[in-house]
Protein backbone atom coordinates (compact mmCIF):
# COMPACT_ATOMS: atom_id res chain seq x y z
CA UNK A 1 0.00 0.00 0.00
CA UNK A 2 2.66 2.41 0.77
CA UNK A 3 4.06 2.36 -3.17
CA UNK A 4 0.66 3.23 -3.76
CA UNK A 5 0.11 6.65 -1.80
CA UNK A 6 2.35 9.13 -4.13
CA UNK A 7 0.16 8.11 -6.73
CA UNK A 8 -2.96 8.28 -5.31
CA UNK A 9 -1.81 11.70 -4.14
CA UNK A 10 -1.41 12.31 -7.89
CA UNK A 11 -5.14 11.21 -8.92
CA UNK A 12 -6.63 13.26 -6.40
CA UNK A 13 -5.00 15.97 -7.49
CA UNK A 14 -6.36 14.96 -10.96
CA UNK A 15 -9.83 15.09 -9.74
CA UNK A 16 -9.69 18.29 -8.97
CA UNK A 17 -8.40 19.78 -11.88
CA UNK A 18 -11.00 18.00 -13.47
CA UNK A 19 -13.41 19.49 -11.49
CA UNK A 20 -12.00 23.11 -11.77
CA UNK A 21 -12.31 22.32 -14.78
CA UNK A 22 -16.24 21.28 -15.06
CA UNK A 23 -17.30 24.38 -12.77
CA UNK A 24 -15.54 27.30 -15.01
CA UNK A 25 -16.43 25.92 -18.05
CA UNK A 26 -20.14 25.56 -16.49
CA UNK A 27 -19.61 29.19 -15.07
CA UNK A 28 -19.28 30.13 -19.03
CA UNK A 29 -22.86 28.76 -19.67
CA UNK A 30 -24.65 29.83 -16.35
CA UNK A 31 -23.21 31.17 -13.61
CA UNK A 32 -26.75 32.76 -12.42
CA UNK A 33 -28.22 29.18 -12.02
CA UNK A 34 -25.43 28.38 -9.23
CA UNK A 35 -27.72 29.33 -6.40
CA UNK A 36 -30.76 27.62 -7.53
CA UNK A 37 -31.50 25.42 -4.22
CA UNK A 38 -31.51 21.63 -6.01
CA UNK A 39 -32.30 19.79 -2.59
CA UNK A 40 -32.03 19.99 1.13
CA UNK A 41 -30.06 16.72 2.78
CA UNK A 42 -29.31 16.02 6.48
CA UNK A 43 -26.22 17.16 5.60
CA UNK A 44 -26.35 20.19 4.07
CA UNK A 45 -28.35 22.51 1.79
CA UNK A 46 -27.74 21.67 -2.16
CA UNK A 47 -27.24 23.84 -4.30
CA UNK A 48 -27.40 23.46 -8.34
CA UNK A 49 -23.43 24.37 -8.15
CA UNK A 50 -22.95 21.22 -6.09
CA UNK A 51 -25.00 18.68 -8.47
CA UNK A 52 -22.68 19.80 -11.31
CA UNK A 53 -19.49 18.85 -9.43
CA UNK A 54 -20.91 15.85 -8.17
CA UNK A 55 -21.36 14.37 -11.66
CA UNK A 56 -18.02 15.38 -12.53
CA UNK A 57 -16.90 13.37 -10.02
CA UNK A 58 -18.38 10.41 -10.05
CA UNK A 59 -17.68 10.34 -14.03
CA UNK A 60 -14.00 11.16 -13.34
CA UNK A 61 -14.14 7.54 -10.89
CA UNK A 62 -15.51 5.84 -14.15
CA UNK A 63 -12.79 6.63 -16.37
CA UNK A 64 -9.84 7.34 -14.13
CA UNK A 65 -10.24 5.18 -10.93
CA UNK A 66 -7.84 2.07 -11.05
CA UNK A 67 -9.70 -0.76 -11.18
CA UNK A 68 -6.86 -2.83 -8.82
CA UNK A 69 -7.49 -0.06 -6.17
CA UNK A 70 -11.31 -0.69 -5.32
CA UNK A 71 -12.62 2.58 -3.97
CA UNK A 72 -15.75 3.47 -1.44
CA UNK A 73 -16.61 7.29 -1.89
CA UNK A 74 -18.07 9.22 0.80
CA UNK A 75 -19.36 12.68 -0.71
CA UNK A 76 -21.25 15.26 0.41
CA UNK A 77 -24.41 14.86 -1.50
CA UNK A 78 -24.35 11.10 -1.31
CA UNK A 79 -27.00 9.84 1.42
CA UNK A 80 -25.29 8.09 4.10
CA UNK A 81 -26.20 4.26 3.63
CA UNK A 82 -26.26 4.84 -0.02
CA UNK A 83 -23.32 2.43 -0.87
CA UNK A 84 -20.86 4.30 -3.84
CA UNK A 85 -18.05 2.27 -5.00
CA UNK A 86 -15.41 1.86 -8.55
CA UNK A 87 -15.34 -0.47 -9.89
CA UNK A 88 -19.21 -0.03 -9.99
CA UNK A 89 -20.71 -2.83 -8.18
CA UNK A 90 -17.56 -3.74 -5.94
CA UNK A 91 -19.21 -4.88 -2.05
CA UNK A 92 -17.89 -1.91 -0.20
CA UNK A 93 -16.30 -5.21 1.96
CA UNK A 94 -14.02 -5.35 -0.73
CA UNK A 95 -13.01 -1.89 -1.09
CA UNK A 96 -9.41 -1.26 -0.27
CA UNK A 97 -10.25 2.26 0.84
CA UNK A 98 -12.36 5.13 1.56
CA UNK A 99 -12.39 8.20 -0.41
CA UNK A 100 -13.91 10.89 1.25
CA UNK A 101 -14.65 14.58 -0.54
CA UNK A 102 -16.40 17.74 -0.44
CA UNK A 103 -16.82 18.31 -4.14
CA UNK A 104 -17.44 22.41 -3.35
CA UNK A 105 -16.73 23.49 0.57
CA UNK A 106 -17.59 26.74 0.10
CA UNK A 107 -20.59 26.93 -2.04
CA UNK A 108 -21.81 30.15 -0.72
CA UNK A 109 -19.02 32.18 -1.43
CA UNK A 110 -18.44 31.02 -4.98
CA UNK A 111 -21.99 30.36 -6.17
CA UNK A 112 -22.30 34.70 -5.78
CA UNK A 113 -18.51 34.71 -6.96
CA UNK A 114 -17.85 36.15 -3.57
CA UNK A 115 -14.62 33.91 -2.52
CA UNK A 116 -12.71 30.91 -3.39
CA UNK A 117 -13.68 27.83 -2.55
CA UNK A 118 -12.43 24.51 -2.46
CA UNK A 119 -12.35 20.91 -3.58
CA UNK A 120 -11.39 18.51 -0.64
CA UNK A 121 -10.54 15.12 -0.52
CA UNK A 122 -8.49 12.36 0.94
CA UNK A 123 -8.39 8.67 1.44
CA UNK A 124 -7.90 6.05 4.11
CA UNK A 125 -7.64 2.46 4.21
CA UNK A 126 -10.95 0.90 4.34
CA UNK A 127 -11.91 -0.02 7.83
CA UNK A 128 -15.62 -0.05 7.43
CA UNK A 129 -17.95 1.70 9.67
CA UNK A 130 -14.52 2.35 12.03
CA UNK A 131 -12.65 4.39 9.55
CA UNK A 132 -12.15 7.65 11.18
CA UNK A 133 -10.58 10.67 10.46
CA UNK A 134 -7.19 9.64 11.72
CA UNK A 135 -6.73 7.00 9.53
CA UNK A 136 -6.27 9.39 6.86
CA UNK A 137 -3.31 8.92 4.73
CA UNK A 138 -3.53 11.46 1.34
CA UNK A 139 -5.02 14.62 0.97
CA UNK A 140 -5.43 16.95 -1.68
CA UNK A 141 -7.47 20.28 -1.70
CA UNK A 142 -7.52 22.56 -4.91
CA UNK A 143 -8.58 26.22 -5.26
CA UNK A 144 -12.08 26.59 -6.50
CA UNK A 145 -11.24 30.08 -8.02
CA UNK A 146 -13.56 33.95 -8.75
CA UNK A 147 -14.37 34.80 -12.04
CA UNK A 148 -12.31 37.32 -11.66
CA UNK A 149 -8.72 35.36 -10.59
CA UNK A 150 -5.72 34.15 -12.80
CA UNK A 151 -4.32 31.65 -10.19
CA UNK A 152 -5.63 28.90 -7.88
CA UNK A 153 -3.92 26.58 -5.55
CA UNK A 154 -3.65 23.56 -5.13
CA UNK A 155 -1.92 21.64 -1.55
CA UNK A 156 -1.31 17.99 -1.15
CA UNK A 157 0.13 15.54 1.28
CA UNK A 158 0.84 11.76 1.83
CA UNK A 159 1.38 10.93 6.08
CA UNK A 160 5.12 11.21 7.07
CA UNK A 161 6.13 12.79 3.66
CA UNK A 162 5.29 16.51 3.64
CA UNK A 163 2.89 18.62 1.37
CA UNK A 164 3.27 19.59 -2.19
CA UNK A 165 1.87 22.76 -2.85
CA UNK A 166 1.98 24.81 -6.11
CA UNK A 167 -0.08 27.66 -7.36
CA UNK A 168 -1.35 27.39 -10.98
CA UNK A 169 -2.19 29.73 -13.29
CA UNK A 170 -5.64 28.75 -14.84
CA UNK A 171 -5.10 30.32 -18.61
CA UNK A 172 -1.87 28.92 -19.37
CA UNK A 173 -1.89 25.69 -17.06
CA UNK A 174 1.85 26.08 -15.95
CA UNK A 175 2.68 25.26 -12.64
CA UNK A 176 4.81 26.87 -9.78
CA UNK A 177 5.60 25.95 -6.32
CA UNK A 178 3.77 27.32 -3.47
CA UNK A 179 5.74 28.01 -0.32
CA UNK A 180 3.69 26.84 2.87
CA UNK A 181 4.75 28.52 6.20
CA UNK A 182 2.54 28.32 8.98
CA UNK A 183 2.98 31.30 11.63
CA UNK A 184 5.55 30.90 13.79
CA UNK A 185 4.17 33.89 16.28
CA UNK A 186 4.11 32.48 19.99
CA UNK A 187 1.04 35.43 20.48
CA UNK A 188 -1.94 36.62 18.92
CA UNK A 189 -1.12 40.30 18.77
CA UNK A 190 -1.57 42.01 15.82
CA UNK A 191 -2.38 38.57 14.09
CA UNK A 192 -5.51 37.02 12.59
CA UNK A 193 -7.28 34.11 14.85
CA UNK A 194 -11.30 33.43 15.42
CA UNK A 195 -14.12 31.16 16.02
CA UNK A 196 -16.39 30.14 13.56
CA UNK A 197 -20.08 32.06 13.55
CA UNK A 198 -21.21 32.05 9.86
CA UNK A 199 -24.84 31.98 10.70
CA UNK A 200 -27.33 33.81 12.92
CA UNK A 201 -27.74 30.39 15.01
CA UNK A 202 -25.88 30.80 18.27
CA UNK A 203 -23.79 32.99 17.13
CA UNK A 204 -23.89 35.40 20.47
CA UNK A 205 -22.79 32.49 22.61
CA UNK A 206 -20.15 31.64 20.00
CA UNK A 207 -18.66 35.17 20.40
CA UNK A 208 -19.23 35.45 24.27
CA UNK A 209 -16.67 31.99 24.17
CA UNK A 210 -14.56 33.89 21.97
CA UNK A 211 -14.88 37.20 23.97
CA UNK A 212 -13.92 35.94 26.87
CA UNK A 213 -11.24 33.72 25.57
CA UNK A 214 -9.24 37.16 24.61
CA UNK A 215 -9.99 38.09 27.73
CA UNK A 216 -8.67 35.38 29.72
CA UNK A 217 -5.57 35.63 27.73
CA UNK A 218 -5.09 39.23 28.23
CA UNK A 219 -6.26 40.70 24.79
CA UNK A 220 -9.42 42.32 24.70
CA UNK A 221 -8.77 46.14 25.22
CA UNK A 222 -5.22 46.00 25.59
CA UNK A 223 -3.34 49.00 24.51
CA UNK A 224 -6.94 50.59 23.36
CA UNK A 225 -7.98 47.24 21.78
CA UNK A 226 -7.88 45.89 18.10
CA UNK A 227 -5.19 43.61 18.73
CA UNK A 228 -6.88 40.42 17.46
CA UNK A 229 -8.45 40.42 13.68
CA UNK A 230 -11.28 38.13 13.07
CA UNK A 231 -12.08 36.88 9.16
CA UNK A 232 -14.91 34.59 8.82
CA UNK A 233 -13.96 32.17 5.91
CA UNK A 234 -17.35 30.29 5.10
CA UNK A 235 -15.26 27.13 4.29
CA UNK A 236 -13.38 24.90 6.20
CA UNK A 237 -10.82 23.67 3.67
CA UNK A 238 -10.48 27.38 3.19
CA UNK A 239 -9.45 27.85 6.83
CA UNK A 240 -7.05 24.71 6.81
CA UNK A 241 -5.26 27.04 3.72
CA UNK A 242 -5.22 30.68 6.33
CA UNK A 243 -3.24 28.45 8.09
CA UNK A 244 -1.10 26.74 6.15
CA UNK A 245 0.09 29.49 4.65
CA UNK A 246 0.83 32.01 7.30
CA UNK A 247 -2.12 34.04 7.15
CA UNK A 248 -3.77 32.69 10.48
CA UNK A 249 -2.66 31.89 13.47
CA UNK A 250 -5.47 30.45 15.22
CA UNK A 251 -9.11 29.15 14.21
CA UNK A 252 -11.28 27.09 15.32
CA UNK A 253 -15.44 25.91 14.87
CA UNK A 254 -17.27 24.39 18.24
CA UNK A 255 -20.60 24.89 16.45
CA UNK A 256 -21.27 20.78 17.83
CA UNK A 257 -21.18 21.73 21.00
CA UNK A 258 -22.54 25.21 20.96
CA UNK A 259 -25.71 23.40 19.37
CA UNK A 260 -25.71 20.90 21.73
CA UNK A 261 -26.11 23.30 24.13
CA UNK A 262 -28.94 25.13 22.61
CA UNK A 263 -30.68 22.40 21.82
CA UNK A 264 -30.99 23.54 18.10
CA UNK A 265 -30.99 20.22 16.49
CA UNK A 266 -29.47 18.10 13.71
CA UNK A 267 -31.07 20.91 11.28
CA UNK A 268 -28.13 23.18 12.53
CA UNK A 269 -25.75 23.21 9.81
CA UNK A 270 -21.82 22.71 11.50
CA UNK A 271 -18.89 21.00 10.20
CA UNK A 272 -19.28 17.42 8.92
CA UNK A 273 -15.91 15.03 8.39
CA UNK A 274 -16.20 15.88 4.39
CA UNK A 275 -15.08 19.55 5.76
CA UNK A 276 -12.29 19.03 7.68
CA UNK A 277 -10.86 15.81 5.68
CA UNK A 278 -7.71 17.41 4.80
CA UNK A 279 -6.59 18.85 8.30
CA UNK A 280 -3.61 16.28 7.21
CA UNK A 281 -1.79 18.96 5.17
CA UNK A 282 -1.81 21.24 7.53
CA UNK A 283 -0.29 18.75 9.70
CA UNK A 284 2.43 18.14 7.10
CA UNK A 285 3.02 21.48 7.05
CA UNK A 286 3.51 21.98 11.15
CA UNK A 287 0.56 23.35 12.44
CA UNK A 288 -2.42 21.37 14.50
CA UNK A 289 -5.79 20.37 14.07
CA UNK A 290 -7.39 18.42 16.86
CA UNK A 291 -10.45 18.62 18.95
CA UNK A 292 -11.27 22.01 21.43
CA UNK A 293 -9.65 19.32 24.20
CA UNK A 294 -6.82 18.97 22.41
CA UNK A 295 -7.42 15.33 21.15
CA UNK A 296 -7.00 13.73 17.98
CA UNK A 297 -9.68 14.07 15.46
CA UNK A 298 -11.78 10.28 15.60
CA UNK A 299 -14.78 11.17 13.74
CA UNK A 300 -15.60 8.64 11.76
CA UNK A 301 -15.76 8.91 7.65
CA UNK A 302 -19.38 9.90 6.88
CA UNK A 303 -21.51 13.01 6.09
CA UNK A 304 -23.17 13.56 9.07
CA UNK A 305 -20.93 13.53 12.30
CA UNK A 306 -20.91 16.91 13.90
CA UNK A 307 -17.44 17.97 13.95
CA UNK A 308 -15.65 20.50 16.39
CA UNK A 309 -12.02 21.44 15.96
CA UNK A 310 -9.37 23.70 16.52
CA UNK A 311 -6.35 24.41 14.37
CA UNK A 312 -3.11 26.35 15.49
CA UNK A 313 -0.16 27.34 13.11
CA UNK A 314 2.13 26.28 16.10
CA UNK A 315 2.14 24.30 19.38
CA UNK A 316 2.85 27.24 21.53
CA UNK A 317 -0.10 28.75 20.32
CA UNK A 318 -2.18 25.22 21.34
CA UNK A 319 -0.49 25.52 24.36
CA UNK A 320 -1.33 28.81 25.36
CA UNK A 321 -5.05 28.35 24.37
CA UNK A 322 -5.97 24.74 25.15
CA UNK A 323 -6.50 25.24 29.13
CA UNK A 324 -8.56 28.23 28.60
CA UNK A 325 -10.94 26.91 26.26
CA UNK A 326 -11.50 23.59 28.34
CA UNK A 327 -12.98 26.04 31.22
CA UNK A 328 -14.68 28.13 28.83
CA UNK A 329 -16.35 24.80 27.24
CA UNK A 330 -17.35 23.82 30.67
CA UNK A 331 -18.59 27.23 32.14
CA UNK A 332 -21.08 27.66 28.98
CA UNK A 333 -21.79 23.74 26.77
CA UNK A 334 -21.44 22.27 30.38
CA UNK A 335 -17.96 20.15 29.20
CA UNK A 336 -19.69 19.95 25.49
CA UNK A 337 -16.60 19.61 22.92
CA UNK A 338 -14.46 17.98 25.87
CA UNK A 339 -14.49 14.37 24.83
């Protein structure tokens, strides 16, 4: 299996050119049809954007899939219990791994041309139901780009062997490497870090946690305030790239919990394993993702799991946050997000 990573690295990288691809050459045709609402799952809301790339991928599997690698796909847009497999047909007991993507994370930002967003995906040996996010072994993400932008990027890793990144430019096709540098800033001042709020549900109690997390830390008001800056990237593949490449320092989404707590429901949309499937490459790269305890990520591979993380650019960053967060969890989800 392990002479067979670097090239699965490759083909997932493949996908997603493919599927850049499919969406600006769709863009050409229609963009104003991008928003049409095509169907409402348990997962998510889905949007005519996201049934384009979802046949783009599943005809990419039928030509390009090897055939000696039998494949399970896990994909937003794909009910749970709704059994997906290449070769067509193969038992998913005789898969010899799990592909899991988010053809689109970010759907909201691109389908108004508002921000980038990105194609996500990584695999794991097939475990069955048990395959979690830790047994993740490739990941690729790629640069869903604006109408309006030249270049996209595109990061990739296999476990143990570092991420290749490169930034390509989407008229000519040539290729360039892309230097990844996670912050190495032991503080937050004068840096970018936040919590995720992207919609109006719970979004006080979400900033109160955040609030008095600067606070705690000695932040909020200091030297007249304005210390921390907050961007709300609706996409968590997009986040994973803030903070790969230096732009972040800290950020983090305990929407699970926060919802717990409110009692909102599984109709509260948070992050879902397909999201945060390629926390490996920032990994590769030197920063963290792990739970808001500070545990590694176990959720297993599937489209509904709520998902609550935190990702640093450094460990003294983790370090400095972890124990504060904890007693914040407890004092408002009642230990929600601890386990």
């Amino acid at each position: 299996m392990k002479n067979e990573l670097e090239p699965a690295r490759q083909l997932l990288c493949a996908l997603q050119v493919d599927l850049r691809g499919a969406l600006l050459a769709a863009r050409t045709k229609g963009a104003k049809t991008f928003a049409r609402i095509a169907a409402v799952t348990a997962a998510d809301t889905i949007y005519q954007v996201d049934k384009i790339s979802e046949a783009a991928i599943l005809a990419w599997f039928e030509r390009h899939w090897p055939r000696a690698w039998p494949v399970e796909l896990v994909m937003e847009g794909l009910a749970d219990g709704e059994a997906v497999t290449f070769p067509r047909g193969t038992p998913v007991a005789r898969t010899r791994y799990k592909c899991i993507l988010d053809p689109i994370d970010g759907t909201r930002n691109l389908m108004y041309d508002k921000r980038a967003a990105w194609a996500l995906a990584a695999l794991a040996p097939q475990r069955g139901a048990r395959t979690h996010l830790g047994d993740i072994v490739v990941a690729a993400m790629t640069e869903l780009p604006t109408s309006k932008q030249g270049w996209g990027d595109q990061l990739s890793a296999v476990r143990g062997r570092g991420v290749v990144a490169q930034t390509h430019d989407l008229r000519t096709g040539r290729r360039r490497p892309r230097v990844l540098r996670p912050s190495r800033a032991r503080h937050f001042e004068h840096g970018f870090a936040s919590i995720a709020r992207f919609f109006p549900e719970g979004k006080a109690l979400l900033a109160t946690i955040e609030e008095e997390l600067w606070r705690e830390l000695g932040l909020y008001g200091k030297n007249g305030g304005q210390l921390v800056f907050d961007d709300q990237y609706l996409s968590t593949g997009g986040q994973i790239y803030e903070l790969a490449v230096g732009h972040d320092r800290m950020l983090g989404d305990l929407r699970p919990p926060v919802y717990a707590q409110l009692r909102l429901g599984s109709g509260a949309l948070c992050c879902h394993p397909y999201d945060i499937c390629t926390a490996l490459i920032l990994t590769e790269a030197g920063g963290l993702v792990e739970t808001p305890a500070g545990r590694p990520l176990r959720a297993r591979l599937d489209t509904t799991t709520p998902v609550a993380w935190m990702g640093y650019a450094n460990a003294s960053l983790a370090r400095t946050v972890r124990p504060v967060l904890r007693r914040l969890l407890r004092r408002h989800c009642g230990g929600r997000g601890e386990d």
